[in-house]
Protein backbone atom coordinates (compact mmCIF):
# COMPACT_ATOMS: atom_id res chain seq x y z
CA UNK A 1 78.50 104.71 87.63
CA UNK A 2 79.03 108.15 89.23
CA UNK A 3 81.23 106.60 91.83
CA UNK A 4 83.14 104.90 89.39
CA UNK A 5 84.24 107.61 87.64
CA UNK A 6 85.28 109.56 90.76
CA UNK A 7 87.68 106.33 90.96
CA UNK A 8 88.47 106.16 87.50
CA UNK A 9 89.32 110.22 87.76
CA UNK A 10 91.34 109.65 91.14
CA UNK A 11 93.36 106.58 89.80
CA UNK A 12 94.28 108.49 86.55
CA UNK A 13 96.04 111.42 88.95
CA UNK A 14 97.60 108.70 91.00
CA UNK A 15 95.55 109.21 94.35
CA UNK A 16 95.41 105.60 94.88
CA UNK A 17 94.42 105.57 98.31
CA UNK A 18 91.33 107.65 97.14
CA UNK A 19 90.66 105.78 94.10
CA UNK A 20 90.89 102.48 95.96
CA UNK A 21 88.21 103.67 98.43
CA UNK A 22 86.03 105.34 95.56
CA UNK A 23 85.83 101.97 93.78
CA UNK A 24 85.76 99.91 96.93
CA UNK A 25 82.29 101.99 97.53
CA UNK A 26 81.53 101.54 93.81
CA UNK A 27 81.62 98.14 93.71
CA UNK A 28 79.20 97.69 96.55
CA UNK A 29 76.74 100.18 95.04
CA UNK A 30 76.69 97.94 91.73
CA UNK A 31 76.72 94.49 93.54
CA UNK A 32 73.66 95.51 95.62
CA UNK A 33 72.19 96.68 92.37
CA UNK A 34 73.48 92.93 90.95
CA UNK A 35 75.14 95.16 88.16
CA UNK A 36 77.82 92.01 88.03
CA UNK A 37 79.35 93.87 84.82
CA UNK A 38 79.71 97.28 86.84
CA UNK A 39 80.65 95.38 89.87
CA UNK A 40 83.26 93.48 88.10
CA UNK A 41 84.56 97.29 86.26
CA UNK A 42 84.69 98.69 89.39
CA UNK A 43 86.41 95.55 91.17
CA UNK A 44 89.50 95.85 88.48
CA UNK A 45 89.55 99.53 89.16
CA UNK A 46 90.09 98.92 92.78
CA UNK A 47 92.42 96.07 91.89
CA UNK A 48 94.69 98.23 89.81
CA UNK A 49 94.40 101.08 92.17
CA UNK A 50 96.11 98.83 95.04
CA UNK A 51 98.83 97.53 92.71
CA UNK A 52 99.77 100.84 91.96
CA UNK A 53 99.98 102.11 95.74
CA UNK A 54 101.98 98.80 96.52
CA UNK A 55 99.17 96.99 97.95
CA UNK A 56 100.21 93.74 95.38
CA UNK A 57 98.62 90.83 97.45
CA UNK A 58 95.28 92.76 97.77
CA UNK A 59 95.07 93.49 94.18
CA UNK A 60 95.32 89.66 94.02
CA UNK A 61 92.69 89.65 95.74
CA UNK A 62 90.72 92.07 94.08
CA UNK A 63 91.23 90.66 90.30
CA UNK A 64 90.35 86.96 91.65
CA UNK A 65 86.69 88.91 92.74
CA UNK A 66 86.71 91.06 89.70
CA UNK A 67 87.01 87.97 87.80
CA UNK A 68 84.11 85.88 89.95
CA UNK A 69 82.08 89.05 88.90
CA UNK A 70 82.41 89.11 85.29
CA UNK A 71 82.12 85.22 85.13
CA UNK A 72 78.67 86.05 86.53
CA UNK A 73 77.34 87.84 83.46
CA UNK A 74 79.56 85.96 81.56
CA UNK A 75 82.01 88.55 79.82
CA UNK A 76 84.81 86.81 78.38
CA UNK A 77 86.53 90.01 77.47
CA UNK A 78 86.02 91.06 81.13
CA UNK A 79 87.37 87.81 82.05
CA UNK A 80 90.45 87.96 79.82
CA UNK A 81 90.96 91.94 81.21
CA UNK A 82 91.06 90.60 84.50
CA UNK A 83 93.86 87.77 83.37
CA UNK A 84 95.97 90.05 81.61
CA UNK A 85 96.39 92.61 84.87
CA UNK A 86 95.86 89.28 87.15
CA UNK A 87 99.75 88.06 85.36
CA UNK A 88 101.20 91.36 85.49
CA UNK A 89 100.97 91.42 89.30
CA UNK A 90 102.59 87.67 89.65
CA UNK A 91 105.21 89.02 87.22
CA UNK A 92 106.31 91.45 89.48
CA UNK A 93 105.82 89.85 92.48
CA UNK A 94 108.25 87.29 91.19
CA UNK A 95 105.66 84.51 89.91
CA UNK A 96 106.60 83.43 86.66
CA UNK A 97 104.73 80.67 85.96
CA UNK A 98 101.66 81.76 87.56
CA UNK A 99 102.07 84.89 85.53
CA UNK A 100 102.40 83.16 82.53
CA UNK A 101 99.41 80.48 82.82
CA UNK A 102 97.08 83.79 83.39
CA UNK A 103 98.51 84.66 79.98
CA UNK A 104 97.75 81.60 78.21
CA UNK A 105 94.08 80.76 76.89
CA UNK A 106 95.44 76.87 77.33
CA UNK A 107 96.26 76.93 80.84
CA UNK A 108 94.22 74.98 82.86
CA UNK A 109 94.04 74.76 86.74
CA UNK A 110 92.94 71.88 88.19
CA UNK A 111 91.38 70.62 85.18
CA UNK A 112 88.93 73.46 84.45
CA UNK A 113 89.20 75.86 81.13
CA UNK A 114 91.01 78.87 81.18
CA UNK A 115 87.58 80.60 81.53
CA UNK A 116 85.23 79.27 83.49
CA UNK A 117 88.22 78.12 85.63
């Protein structure tokens, strides 16, 4: 958790680079623990962090493992977390309706539910 609030601290003075590699380290502390819930906290940290130093496709990346991690405790809210930032990075990248089926509880993708999907 230590390492994730270095992140957390670095992200919040916009030292992205710093806070990406913080919670990069963070995550793989907690997933060798199998702390899926810290692993999945830190995992939208580093997400977030990359978005905002204009690494978009990588934060992509990051929420889709973020997500797989919180799906592994299971925390919805997590989950849903993880959706809301996942849409705000298609909506600027110019994704629309990707954006807006991460926003919707009804979307489904290739016949799965929203959550577990």
């Amino acid at each position: 958790r230590n390492l994730w609030g270095m992140a957390d601290c670095m992200y919040r003075t916009g030292k992205f680079a710093d806070a990406s590699s913080a919670a990069g380290r963070s995550v793989d502390a907690a997933a060798a623990d199998e702390d899926w819930g810290q692993a999945g906290l830190s995992q939208l940290l580093l997400a977030r962090a990359l978005y905002f130093g204009d690494r978009e496709e990588a934060a992509l990346e990051a929420c889709a493992r973020a997500r797989d991690f919180f799906r592994t405790v299971p925390d919805p809210a997590g989950v849903a977390d993880v959706d809301d930032f996942t849409a705000t990075v298609h909506f600027y990248l110019g994704h629309p309706a990707e954006a807006a089926c991460r926003a919707s509880p009804t979307c489904s993708r290739s016949g799965a539910s929203w959550f577990w999907g």
